[in-house]
N, C-alpha and C. Protein backbone atom coordinates (compact mmCIF):
# COMPACT_ATOMS: atom_id res chain seq x y z
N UNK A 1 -117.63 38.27 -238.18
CA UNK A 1 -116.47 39.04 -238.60
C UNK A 1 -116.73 40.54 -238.46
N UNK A 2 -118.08 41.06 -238.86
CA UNK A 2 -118.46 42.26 -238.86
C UNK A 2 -118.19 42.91 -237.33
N UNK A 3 -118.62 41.87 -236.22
CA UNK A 3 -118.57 42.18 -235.59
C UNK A 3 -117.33 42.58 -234.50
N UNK A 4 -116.28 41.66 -234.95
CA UNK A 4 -115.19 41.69 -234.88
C UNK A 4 -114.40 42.83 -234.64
N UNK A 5 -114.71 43.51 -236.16
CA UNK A 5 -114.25 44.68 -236.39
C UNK A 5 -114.84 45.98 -235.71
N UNK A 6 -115.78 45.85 -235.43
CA UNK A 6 -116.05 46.70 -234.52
C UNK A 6 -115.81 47.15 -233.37
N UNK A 7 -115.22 45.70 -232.80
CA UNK A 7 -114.57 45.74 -231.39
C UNK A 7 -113.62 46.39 -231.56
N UNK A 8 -112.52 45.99 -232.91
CA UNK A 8 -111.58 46.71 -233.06
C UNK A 8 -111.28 48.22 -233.17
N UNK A 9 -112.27 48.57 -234.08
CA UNK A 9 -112.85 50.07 -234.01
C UNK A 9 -112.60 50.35 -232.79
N UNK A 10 -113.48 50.12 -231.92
CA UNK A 10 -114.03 50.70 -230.71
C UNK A 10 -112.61 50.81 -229.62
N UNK A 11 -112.02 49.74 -230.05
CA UNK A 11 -110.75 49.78 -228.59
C UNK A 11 -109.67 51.00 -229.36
N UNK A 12 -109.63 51.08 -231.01
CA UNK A 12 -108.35 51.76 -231.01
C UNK A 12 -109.34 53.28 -230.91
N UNK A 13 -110.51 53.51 -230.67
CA UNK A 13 -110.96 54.39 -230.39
C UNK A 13 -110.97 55.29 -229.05
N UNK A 14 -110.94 54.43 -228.52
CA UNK A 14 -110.76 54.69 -226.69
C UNK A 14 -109.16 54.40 -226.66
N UNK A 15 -108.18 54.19 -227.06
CA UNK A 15 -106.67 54.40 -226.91
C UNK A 15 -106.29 55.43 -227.92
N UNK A 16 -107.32 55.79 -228.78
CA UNK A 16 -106.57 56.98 -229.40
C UNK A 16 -107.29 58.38 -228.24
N UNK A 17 -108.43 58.42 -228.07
CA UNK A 17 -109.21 58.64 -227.12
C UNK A 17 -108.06 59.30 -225.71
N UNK A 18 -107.57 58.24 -225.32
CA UNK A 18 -106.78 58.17 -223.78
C UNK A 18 -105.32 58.99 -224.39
N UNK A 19 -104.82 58.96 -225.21
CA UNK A 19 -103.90 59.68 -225.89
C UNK A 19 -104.25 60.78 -225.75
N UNK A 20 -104.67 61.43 -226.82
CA UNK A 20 -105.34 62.89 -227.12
C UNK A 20 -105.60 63.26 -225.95
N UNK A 21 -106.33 62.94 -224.54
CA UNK A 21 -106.01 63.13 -223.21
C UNK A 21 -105.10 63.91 -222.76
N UNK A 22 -104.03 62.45 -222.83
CA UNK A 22 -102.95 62.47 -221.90
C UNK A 22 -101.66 64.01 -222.71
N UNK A 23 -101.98 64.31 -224.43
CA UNK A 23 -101.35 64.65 -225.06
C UNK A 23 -101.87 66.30 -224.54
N UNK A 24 -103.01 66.60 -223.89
CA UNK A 24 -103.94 67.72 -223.79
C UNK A 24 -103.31 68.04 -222.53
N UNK A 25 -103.03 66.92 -221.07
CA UNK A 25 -103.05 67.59 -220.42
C UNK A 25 -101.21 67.59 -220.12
N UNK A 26 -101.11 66.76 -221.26
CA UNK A 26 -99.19 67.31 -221.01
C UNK A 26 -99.16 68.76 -221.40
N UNK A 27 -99.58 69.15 -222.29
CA UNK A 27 -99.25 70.56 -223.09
C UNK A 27 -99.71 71.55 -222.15
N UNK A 28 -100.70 71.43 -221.15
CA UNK A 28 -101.03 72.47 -220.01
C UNK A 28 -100.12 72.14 -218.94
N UNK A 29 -99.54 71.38 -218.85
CA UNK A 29 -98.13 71.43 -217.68
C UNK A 29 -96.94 71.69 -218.01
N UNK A 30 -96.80 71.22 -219.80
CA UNK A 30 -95.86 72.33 -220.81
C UNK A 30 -95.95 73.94 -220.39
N UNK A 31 -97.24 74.19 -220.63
CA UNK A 31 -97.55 75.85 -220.95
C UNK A 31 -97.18 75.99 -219.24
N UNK A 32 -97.57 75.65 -218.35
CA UNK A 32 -97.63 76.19 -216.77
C UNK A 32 -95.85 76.27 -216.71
N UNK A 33 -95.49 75.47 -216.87
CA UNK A 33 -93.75 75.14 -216.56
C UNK A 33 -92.88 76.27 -217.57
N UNK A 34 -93.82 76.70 -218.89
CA UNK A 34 -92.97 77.80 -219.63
C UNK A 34 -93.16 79.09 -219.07
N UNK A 35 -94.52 78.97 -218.13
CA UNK A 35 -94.67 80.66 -217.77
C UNK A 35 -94.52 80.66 -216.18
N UNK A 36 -93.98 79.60 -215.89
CA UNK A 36 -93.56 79.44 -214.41
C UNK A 36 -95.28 79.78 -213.63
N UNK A 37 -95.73 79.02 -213.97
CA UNK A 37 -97.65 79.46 -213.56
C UNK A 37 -98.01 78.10 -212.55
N UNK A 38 -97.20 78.42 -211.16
CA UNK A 38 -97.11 77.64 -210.16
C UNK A 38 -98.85 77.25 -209.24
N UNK A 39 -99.57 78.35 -209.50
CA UNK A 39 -101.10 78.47 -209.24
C UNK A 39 -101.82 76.95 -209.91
N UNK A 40 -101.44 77.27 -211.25
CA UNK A 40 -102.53 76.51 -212.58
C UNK A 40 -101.78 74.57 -212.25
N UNK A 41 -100.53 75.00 -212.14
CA UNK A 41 -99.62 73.38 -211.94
C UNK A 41 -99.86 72.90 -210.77
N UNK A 42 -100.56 73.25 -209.39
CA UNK A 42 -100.95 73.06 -208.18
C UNK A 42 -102.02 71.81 -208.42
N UNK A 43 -103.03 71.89 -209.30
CA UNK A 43 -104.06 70.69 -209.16
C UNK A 43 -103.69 69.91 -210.53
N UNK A 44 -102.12 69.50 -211.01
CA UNK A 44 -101.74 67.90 -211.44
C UNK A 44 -101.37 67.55 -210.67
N UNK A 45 -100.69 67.64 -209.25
CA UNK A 45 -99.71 67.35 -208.60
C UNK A 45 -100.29 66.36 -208.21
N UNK A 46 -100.04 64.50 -207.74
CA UNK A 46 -100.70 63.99 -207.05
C UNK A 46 -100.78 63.58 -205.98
N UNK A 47 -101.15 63.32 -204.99
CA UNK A 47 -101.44 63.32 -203.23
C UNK A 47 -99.92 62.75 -202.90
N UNK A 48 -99.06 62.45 -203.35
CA UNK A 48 -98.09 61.55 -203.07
C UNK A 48 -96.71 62.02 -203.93
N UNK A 49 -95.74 62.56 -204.12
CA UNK A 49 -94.73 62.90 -205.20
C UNK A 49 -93.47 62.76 -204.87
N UNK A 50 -92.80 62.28 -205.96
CA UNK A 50 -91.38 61.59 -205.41
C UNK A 50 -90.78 62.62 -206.44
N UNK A 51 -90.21 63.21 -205.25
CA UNK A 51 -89.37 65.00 -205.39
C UNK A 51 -87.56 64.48 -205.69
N UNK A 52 -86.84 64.76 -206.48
CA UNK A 52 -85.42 64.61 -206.40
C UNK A 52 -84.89 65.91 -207.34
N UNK A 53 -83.71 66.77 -206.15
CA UNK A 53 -84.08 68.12 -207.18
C UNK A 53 -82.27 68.22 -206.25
N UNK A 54 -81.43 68.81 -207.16
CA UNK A 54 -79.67 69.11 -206.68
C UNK A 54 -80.29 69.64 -205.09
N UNK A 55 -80.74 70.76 -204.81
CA UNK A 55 -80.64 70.79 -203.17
C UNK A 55 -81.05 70.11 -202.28
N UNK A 56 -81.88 68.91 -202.75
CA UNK A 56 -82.55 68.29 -201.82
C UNK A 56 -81.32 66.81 -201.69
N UNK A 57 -81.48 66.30 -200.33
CA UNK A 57 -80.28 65.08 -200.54
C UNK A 57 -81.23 63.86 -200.39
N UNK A 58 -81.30 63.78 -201.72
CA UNK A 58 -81.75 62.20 -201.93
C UNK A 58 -83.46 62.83 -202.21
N UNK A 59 -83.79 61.56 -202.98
CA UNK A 59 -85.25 61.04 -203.71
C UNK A 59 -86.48 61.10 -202.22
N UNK A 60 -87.53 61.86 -201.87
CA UNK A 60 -88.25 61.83 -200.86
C UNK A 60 -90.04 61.50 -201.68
N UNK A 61 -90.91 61.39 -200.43
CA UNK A 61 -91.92 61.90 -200.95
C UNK A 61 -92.74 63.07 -200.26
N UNK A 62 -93.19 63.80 -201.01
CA UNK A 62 -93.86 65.33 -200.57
C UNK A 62 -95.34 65.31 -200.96
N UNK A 63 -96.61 66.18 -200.58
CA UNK A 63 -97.46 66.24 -200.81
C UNK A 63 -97.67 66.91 -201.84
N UNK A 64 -99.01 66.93 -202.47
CA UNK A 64 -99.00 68.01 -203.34
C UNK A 64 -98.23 69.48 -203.70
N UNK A 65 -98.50 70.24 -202.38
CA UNK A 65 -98.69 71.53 -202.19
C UNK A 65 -96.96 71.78 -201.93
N UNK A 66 -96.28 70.71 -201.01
CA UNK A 66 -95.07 70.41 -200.83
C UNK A 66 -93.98 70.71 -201.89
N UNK A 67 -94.79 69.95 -202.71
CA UNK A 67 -93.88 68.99 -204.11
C UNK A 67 -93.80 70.92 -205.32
N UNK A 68 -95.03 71.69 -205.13
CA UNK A 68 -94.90 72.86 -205.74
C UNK A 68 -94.53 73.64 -205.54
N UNK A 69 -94.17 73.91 -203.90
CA UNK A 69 -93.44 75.13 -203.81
C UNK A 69 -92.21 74.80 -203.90
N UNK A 70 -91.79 73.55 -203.67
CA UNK A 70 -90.19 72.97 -204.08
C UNK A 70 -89.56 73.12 -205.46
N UNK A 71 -90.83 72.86 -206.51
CA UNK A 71 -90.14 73.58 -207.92
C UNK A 71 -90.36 75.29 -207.98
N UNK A 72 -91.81 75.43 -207.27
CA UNK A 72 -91.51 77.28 -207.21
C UNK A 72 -90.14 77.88 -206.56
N UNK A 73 -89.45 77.13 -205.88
CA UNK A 73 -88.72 77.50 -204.78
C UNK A 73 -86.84 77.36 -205.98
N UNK A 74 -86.94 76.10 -206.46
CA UNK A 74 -85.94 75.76 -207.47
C UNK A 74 -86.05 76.91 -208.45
N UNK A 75 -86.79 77.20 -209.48
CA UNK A 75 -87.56 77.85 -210.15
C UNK A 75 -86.56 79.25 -209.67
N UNK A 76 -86.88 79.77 -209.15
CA UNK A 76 -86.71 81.15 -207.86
C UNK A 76 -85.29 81.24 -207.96
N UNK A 77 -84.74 80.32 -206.82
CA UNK A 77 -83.28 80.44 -207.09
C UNK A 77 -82.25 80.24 -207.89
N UNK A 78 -82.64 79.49 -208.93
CA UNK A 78 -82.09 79.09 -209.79
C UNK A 78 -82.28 79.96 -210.91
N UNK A 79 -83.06 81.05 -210.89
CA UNK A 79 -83.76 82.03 -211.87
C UNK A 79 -84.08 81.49 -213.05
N UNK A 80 -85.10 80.45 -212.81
CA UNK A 80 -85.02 79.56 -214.28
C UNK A 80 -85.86 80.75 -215.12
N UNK A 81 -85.55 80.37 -216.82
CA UNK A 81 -86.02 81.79 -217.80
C UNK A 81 -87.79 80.90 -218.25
N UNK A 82 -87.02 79.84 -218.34
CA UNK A 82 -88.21 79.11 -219.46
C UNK A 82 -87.80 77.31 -219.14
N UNK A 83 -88.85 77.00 -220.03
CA UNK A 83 -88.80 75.56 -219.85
C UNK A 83 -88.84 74.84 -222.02
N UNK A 84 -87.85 74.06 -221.93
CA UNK A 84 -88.27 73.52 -223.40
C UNK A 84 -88.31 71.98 -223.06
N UNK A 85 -89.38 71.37 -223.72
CA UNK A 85 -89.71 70.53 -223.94
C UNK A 85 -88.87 69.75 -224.68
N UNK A 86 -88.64 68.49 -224.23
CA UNK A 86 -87.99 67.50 -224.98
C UNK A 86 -88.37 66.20 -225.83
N UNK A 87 -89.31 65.71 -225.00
CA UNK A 87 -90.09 64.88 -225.13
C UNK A 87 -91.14 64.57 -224.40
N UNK A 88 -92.20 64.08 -224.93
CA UNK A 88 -93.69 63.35 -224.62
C UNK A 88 -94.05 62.21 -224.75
N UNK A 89 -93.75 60.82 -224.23
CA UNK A 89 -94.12 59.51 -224.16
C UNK A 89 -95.32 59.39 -223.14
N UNK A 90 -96.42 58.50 -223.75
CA UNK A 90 -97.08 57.81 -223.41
C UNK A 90 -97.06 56.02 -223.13
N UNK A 91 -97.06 55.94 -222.31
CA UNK A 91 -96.92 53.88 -222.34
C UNK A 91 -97.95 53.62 -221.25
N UNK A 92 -98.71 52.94 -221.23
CA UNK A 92 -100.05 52.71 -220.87
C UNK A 92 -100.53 53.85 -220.44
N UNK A 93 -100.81 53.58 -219.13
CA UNK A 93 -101.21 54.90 -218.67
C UNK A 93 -100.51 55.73 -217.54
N UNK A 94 -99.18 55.97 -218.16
CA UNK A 94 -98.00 56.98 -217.14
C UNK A 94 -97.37 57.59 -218.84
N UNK A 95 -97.49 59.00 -218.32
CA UNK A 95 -97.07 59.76 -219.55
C UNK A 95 -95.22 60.62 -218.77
N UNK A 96 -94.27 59.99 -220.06
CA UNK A 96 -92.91 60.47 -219.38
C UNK A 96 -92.56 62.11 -219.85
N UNK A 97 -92.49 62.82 -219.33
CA UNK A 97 -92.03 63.88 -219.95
C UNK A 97 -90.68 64.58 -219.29
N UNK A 98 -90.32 64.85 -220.27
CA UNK A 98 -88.77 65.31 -220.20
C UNK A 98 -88.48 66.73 -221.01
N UNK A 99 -87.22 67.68 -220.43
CA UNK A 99 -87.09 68.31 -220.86
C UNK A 99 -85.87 69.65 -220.14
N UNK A 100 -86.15 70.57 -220.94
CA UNK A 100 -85.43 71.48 -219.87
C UNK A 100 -85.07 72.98 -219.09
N UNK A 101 -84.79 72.83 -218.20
CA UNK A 101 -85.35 73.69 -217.31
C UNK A 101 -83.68 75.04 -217.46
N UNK A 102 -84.32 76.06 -218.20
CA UNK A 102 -83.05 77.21 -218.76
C UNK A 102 -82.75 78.33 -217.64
N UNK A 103 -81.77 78.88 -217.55
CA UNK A 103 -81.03 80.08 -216.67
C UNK A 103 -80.28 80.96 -217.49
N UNK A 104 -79.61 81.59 -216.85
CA UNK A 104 -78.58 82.35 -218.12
C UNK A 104 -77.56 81.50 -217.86
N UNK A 105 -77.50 80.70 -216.93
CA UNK A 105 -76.17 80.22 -216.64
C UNK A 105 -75.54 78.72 -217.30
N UNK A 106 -76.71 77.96 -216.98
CA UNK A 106 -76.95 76.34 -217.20
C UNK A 106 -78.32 76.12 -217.60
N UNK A 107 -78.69 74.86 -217.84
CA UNK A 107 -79.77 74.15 -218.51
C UNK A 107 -79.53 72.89 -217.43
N UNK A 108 -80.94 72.55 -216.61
CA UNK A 108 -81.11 71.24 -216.03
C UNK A 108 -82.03 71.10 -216.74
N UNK A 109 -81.67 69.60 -216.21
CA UNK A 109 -82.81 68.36 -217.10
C UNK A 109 -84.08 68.22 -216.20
N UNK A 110 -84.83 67.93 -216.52
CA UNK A 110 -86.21 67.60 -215.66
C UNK A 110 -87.21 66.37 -216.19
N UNK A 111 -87.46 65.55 -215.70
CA UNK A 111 -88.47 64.43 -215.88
C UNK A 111 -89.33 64.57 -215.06
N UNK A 112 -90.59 64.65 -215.74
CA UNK A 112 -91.60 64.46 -214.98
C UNK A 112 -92.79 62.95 -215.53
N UNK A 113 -93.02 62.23 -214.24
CA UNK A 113 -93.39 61.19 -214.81
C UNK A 113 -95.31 61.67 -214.54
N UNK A 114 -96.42 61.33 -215.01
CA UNK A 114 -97.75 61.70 -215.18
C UNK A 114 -98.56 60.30 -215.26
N UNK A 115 -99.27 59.80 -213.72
CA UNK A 115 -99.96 58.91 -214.01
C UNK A 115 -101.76 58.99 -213.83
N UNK A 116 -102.32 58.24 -214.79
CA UNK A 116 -103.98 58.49 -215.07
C UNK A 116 -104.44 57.95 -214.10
N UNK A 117 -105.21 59.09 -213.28
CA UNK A 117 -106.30 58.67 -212.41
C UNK A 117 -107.68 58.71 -212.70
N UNK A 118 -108.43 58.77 -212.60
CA UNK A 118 -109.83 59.43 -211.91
C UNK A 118 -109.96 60.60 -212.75
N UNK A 119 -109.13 61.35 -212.42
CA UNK A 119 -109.67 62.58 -212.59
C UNK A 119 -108.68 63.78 -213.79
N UNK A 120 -107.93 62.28 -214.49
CA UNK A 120 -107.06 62.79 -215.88
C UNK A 120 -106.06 62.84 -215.66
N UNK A 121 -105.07 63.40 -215.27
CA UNK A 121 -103.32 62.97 -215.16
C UNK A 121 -102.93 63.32 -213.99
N UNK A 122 -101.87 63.30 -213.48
CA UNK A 122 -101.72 63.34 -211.98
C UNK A 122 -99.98 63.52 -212.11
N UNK A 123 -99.57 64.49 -211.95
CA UNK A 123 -97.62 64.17 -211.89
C UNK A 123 -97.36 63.33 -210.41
N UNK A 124 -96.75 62.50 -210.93
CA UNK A 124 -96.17 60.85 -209.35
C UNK A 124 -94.85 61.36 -209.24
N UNK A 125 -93.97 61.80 -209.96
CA UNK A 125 -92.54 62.16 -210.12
C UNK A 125 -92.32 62.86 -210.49
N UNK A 126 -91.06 63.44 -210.39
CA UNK A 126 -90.49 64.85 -210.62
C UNK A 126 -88.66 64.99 -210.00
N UNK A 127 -88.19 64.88 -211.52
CA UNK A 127 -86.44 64.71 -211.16
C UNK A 127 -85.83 65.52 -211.94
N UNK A 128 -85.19 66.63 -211.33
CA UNK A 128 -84.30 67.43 -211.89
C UNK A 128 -82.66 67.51 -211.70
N UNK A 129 -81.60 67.22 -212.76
CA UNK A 129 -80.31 67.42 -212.39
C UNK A 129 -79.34 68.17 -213.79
């Protein structure tokens, strides 16, 4: 039984563990997206990104480097001011984040979906309307 419990220990240790993570490296793609800090948001991006943004027609996939100057580029014309956060879900290991992207004019929505690799979170998606 003793031992039992230990297992138990140990797993909600490593899922609270993978949380606190995933909760660390949302809040640095929070902070990059509030100060428009397109440099620092360059290495979540992951090798592969499914871009859907009002000027683009239709859902594609872009590379990293692709996928950032397309929100630097949105960002830009759209004179976004700031970014507020809406929400932060975790469900296994793809973290959803949502929120929104401000102007003087309008407020778009933005989802960004964040899946765990290797090497800690990785943005796979990215949908703004």
């Amino acid at each position: 039984m003793i031992h039992f419990r230990k297992i138990i220990l140990l797993l909600l240790f490593i899922m609270g563990s993978s949380s606190l993570m995933a909760q660390n490296e949302t809040e640095v793609v929070v902070q990059n997206l509030q100060t428009a800090n397109f440099n620092n948001l360059l290495s979540y991006w992951d090798n592969q990104v499914e871009v859907n943004m009002p000027d683009l027609a239709g859902q594609r996939q872009y590379n990293a480097s692709e996928a950032n100057e397309l929100l630097k580029s949105f960002f830009n014309k759209k004179s976004i001011l700031g970014f507020e956060k809406s929400a932060a879900r975790q469900v296994g290991t793809t973290v959803y984040l949502t929120g929104k992207l401000i102007s003087n004019t309008v407020k778009f929505n933005i989802t960004m979906l964040l899946q765990q690799n290797k090497n800690g979170f990785a943005i796979i998606s990215v949908r703004v309307n």
